[in-house]
PDB file of N, CA and C in Angstrom:
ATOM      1  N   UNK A   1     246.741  64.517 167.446  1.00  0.00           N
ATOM      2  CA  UNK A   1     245.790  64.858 168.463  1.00  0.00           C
ATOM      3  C   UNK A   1     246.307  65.997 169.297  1.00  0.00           C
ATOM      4  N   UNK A   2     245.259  66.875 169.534  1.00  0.00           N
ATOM      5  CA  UNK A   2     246.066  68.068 170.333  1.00  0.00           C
ATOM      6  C   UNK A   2     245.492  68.084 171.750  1.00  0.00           C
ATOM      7  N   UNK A   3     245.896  68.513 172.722  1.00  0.00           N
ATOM      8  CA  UNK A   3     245.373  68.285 174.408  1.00  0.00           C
ATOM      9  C   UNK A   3     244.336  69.508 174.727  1.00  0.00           C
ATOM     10  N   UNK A   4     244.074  70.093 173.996  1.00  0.00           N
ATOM     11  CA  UNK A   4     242.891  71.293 174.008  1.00  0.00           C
ATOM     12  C   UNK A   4     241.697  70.551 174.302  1.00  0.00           C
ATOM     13  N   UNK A   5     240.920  70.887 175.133  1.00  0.00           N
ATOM     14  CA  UNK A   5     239.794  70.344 175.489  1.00  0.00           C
ATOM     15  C   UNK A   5     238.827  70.682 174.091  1.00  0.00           C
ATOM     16  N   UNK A   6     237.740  69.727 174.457  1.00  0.00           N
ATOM     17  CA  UNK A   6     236.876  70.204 172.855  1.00  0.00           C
ATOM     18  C   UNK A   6     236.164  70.852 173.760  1.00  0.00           C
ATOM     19  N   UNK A   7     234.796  71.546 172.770  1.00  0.00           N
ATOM     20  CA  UNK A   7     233.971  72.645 173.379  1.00  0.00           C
ATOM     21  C   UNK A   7     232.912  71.862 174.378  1.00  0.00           C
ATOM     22  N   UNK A   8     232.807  70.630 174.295  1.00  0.00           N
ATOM     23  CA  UNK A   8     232.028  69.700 175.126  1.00  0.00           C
ATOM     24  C   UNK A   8     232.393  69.776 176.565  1.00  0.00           C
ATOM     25  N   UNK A   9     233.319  68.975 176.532  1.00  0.00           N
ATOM     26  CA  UNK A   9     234.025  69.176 177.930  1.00  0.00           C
ATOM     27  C   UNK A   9     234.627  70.580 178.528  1.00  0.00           C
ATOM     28  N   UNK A  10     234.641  71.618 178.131  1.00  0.00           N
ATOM     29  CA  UNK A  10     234.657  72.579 178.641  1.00  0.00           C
ATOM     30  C   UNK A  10     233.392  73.227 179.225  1.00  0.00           C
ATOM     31  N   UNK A  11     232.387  73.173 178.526  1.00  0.00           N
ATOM     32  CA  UNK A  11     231.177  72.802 178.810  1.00  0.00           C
ATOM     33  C   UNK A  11     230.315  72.952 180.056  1.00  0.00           C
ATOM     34  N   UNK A  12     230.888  71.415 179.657  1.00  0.00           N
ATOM     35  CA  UNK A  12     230.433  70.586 181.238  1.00  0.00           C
ATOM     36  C   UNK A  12     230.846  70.837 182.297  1.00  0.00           C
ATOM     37  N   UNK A  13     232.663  71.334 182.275  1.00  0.00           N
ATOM     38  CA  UNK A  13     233.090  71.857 183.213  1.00  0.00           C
ATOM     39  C   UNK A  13     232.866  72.903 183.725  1.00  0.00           C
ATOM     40  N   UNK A  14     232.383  73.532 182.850  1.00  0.00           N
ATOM     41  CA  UNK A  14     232.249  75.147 182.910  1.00  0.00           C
ATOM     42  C   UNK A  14     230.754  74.401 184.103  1.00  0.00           C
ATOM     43  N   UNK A  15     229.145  73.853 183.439  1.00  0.00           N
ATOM     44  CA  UNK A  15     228.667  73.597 184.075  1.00  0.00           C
ATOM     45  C   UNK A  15     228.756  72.828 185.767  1.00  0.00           C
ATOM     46  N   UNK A  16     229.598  71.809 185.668  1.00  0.00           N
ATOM     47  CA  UNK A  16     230.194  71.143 187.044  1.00  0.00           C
ATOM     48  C   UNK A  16     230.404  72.481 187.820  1.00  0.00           C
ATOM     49  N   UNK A  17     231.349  73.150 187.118  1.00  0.00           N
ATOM     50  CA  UNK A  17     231.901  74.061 188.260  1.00  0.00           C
ATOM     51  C   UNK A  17     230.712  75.264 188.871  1.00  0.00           C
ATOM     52  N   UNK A  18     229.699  75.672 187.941  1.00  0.00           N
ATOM     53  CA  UNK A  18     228.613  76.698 188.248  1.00  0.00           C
ATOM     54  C   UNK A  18     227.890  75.888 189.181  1.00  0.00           C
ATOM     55  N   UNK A  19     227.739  74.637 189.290  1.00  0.00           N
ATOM     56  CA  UNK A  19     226.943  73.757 189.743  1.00  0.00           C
ATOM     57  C   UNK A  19     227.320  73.735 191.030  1.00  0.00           C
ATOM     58  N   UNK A  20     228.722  73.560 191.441  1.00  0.00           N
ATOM     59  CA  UNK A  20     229.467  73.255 192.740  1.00  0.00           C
ATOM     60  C   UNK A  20     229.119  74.595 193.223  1.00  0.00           C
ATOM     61  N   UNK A  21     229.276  75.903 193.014  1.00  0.00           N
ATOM     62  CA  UNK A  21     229.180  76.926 193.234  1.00  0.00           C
ATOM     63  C   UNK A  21     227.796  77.482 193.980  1.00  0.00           C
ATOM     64  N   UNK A  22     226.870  76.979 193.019  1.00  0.00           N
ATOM     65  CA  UNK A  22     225.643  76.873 193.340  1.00  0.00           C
ATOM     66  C   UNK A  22     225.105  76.381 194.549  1.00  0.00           C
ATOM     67  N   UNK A  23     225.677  75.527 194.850  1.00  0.00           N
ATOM     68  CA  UNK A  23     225.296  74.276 195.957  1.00  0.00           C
ATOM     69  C   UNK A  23     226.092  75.043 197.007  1.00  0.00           C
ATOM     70  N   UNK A  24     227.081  75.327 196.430  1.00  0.00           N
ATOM     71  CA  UNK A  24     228.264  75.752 198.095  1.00  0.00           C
ATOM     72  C   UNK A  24     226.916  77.168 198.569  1.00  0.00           C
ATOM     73  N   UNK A  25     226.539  78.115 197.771  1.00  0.00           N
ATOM     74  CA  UNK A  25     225.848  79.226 198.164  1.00  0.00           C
ATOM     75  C   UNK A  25     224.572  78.752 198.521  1.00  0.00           C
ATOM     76  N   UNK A  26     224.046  77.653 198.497  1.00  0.00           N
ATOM     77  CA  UNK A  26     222.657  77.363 199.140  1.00  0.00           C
ATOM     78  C   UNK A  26     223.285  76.622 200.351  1.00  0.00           C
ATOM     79  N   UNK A  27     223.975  75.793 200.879  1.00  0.00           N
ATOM     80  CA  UNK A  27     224.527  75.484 201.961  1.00  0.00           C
ATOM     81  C   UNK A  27     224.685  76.108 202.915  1.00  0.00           C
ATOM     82  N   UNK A  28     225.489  77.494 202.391  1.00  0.00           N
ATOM     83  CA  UNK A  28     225.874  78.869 203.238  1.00  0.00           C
ATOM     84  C   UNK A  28     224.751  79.638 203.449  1.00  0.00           C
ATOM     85  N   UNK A  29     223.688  79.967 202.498  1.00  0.00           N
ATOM     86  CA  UNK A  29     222.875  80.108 202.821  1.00  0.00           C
ATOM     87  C   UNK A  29     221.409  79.779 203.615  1.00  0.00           C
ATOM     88  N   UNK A  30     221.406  78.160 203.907  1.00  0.00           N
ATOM     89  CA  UNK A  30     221.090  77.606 204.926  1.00  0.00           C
ATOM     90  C   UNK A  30     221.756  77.931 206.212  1.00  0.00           C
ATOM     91  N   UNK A  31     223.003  77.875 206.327  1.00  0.00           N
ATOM     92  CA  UNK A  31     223.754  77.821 207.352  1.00  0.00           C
ATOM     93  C   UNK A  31     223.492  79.434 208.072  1.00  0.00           C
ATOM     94  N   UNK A  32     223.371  80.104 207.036  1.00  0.00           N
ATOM     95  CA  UNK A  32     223.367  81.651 207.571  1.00  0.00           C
ATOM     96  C   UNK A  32     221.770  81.623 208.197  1.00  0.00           C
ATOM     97  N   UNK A  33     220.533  81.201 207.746  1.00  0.00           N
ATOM     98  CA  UNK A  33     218.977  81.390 207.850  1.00  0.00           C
ATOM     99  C   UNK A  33     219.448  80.449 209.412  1.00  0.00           C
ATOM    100  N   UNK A  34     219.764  79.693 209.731  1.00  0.00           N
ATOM    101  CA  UNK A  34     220.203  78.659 210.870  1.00  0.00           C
ATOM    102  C   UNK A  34     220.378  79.833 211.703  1.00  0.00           C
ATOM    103  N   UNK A  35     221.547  80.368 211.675  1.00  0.00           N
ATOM    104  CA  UNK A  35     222.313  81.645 212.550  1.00  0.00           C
ATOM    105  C   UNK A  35     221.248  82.439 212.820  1.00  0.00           C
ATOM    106  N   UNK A  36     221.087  82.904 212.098  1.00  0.00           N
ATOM    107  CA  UNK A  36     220.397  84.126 212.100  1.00  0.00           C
ATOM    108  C   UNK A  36     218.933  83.436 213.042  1.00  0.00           C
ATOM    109  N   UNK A  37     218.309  82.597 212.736  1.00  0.00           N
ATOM    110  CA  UNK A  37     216.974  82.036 213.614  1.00  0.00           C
ATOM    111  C   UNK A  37     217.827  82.123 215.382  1.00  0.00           C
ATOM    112  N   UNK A  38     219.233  81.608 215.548  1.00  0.00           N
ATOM    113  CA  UNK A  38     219.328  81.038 216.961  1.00  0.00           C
ATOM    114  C   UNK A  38     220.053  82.723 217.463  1.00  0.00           C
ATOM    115  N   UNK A  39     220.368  83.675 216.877  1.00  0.00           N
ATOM    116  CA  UNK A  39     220.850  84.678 217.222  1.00  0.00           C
ATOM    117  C   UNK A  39     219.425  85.727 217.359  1.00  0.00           C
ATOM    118  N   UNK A  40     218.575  85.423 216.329  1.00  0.00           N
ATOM    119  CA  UNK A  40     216.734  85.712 217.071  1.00  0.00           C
ATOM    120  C   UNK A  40     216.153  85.140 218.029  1.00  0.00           C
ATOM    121  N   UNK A  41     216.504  84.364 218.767  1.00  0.00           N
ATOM    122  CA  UNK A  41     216.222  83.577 220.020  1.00  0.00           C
ATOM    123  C   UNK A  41     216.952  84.028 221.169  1.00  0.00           C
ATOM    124  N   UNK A  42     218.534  84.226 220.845  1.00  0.00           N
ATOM    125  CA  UNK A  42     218.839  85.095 221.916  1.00  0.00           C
ATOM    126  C   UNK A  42     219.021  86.126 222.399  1.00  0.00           C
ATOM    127  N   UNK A  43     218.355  87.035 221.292  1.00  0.00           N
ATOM    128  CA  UNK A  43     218.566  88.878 221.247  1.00  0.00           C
ATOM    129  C   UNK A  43     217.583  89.039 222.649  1.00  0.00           C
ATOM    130  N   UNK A  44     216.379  88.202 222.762  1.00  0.00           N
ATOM    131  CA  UNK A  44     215.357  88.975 224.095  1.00  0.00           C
ATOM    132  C   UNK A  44     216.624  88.540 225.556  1.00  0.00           C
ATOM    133  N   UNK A  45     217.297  87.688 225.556  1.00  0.00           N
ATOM    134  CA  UNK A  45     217.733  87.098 226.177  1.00  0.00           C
ATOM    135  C   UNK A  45     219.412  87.952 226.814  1.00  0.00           C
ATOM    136  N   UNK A  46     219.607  88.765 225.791  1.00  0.00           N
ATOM    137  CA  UNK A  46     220.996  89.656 225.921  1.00  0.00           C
ATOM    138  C   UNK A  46     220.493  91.142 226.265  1.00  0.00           C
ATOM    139  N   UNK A  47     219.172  90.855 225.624  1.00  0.00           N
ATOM    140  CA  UNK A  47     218.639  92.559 226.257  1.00  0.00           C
ATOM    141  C   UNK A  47     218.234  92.466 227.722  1.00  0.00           C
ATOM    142  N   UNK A  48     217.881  90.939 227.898  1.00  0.00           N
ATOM    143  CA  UNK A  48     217.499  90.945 229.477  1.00  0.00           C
ATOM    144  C   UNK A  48     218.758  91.123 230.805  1.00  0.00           C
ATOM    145  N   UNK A  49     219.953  90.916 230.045  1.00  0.00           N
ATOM    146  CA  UNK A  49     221.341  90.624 230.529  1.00  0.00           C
ATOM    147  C   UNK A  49     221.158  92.134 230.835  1.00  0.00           C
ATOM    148  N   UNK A  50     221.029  92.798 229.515  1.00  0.00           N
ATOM    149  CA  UNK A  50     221.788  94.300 229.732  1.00  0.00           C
ATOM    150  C   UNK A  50     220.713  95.039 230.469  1.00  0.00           C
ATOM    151  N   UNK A  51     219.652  94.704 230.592  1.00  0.00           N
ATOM    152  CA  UNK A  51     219.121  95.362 231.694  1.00  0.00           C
ATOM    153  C   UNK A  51     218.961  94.917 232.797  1.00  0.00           C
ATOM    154  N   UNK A  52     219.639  93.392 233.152  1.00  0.00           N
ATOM    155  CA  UNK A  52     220.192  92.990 234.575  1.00  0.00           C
ATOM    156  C   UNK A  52     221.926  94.118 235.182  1.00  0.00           C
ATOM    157  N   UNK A  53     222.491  94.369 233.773  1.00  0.00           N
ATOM    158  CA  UNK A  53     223.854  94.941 234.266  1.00  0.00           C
ATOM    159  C   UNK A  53     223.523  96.059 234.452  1.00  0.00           C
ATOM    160  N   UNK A  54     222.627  96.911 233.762  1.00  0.00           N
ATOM    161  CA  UNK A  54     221.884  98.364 234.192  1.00  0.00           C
ATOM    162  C   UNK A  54     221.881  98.383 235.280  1.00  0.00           C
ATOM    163  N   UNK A  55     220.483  97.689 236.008  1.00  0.00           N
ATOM    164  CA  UNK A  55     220.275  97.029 237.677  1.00  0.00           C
ATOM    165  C   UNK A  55     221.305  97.264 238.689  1.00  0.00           C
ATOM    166  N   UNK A  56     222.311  96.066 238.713  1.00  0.00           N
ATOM    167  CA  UNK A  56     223.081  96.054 239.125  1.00  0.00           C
ATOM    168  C   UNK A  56     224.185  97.392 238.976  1.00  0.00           C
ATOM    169  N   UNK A  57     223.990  98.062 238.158  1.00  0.00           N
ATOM    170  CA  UNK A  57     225.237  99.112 238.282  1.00  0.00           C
ATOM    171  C   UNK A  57     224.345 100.287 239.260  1.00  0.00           C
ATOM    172  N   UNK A  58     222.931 100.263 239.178  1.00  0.00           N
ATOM    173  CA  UNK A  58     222.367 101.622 239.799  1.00  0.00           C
ATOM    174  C   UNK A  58     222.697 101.088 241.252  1.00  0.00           C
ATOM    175  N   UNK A  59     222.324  99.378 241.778  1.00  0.00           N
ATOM    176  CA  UNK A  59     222.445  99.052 242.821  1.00  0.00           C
ATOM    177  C   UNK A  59     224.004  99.391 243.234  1.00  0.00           C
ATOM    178  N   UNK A  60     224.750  99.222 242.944  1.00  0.00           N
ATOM    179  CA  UNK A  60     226.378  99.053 243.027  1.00  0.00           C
ATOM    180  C   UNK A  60     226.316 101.316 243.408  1.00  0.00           C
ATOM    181  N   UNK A  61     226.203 101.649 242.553  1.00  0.00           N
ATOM    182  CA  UNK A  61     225.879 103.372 243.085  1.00  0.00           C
ATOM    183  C   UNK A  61     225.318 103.568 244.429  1.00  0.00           C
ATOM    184  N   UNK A  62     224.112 103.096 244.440  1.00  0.00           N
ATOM    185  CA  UNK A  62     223.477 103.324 245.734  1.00  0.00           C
ATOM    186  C   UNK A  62     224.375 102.718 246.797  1.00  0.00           C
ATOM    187  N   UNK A  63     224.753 101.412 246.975  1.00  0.00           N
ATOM    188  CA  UNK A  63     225.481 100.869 248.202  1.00  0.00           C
ATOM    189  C   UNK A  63     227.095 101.931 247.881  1.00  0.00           C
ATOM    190  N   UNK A  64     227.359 102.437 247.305  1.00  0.00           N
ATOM    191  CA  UNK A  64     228.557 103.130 247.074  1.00  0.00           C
ATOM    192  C   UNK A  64     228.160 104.828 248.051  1.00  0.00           C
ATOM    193  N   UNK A  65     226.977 105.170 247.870  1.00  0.00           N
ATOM    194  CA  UNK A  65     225.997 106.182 248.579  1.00  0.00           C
ATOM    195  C   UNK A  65     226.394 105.942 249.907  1.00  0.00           C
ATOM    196  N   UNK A  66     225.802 104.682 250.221  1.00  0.00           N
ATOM    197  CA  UNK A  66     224.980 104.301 251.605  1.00  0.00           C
ATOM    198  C   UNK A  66     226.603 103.955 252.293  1.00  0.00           C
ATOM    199  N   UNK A  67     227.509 104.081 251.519  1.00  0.00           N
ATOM    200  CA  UNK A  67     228.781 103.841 252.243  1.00  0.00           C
ATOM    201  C   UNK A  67     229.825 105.024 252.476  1.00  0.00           C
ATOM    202  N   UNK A  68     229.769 105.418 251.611  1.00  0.00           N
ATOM    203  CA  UNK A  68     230.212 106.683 251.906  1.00  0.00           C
ATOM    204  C   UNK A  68     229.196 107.437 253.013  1.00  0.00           C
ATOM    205  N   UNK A  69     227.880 107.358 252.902  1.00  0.00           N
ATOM    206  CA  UNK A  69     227.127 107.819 254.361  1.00  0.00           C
ATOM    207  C   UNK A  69     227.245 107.305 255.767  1.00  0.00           C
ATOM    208  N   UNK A  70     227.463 106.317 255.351  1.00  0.00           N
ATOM    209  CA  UNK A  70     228.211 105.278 256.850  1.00  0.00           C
ATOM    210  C   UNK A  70     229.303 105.936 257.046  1.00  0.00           C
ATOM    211  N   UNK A  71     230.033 105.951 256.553  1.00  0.00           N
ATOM    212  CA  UNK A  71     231.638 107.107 257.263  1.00  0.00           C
ATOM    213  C   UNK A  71     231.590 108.134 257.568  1.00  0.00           C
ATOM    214  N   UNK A  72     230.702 108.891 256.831  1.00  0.00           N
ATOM    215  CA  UNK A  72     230.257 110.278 257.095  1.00  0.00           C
ATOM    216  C   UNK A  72     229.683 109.866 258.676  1.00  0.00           C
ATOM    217  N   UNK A  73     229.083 109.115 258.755  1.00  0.00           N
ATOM    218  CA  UNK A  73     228.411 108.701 260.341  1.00  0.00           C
ATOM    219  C   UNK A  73     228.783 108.319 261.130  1.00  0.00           C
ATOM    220  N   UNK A  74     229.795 107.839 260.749  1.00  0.00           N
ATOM    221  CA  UNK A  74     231.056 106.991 261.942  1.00  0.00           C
ATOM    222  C   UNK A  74     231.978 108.125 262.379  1.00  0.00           C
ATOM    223  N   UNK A  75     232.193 108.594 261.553  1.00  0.00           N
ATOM    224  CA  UNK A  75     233.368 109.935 261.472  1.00  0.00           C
ATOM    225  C   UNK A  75     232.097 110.916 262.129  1.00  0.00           C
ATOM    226  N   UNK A  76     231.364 111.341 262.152  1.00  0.00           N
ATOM    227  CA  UNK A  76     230.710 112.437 263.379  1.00  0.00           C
ATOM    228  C   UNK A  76     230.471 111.554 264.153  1.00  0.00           C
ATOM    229  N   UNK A  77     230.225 110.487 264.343  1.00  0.00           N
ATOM    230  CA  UNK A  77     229.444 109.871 265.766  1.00  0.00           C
ATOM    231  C   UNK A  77     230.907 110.135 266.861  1.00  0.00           C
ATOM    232  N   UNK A  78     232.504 109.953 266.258  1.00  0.00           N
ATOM    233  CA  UNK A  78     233.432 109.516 266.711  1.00  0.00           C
ATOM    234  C   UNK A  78     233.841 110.388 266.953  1.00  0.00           C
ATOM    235  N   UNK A  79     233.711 112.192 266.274  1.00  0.00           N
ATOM    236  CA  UNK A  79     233.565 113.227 266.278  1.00  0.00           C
ATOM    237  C   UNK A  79     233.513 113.773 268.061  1.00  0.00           C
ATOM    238  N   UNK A  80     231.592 113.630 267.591  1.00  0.00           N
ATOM    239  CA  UNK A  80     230.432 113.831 268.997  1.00  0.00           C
ATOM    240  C   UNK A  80     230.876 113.376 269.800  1.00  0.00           C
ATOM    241  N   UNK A  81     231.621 112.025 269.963  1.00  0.00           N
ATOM    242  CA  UNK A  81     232.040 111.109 271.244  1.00  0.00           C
ATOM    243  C   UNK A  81     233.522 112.070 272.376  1.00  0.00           C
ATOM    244  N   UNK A  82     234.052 112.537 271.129  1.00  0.00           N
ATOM    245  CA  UNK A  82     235.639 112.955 271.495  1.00  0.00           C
ATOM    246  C   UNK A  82     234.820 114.714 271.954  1.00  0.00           C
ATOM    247  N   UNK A  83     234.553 114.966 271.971  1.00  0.00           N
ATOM    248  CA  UNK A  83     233.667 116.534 272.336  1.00  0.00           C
ATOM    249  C   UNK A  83     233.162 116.220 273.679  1.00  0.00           C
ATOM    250  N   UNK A  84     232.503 114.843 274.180  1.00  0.00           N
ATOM    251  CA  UNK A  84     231.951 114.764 275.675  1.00  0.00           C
ATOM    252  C   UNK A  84     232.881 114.358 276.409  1.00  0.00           C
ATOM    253  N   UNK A  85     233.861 113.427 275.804  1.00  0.00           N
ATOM    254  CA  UNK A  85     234.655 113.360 276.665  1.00  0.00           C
ATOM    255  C   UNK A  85     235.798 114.795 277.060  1.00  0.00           C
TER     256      UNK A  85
END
């Protein structure tokens, strides 16, 4: 008797194993259609972010404006003051 598989059981294995293969790529491929649905749910949700951080950065400019104009105003008012006296 020799330990060579016959052409049967190679076969089958050959099939088992296409089979396992098969199954692992529809799994993953569920798993990916999954992703992909909850990462389409939160794309409106990250664009709303990035145009909250937009927002906030024009606001963050302007009070950066309005502060630097405050010194500019403090610094002449303190100016004007030292001139009357």
């Amino acid at each position: 008797m020799s330990n060579d598989p016959s052409p049967d059981d190679s076969s089958s294995r050959r099939d088992a194993t296409l089979a396992f293969v098969l199954q692992s790529l529809r799994e993953h491929e569920q798993n990916l259609d999954k992703l992909i649905g909850k990462l389409a749910e939160l794309t409106p949700h990250i664009d709303y972010i990035r145009e909250l951080y937009g927002r906030f950065d024009e606001v963050e400019a302007r009070v950066g404006d309005l502060e630097s104009e405050i010194k500019r105003l403090i610094s002449y008012f303190a100016t004007y003051q030292t001139r009357e006296l």
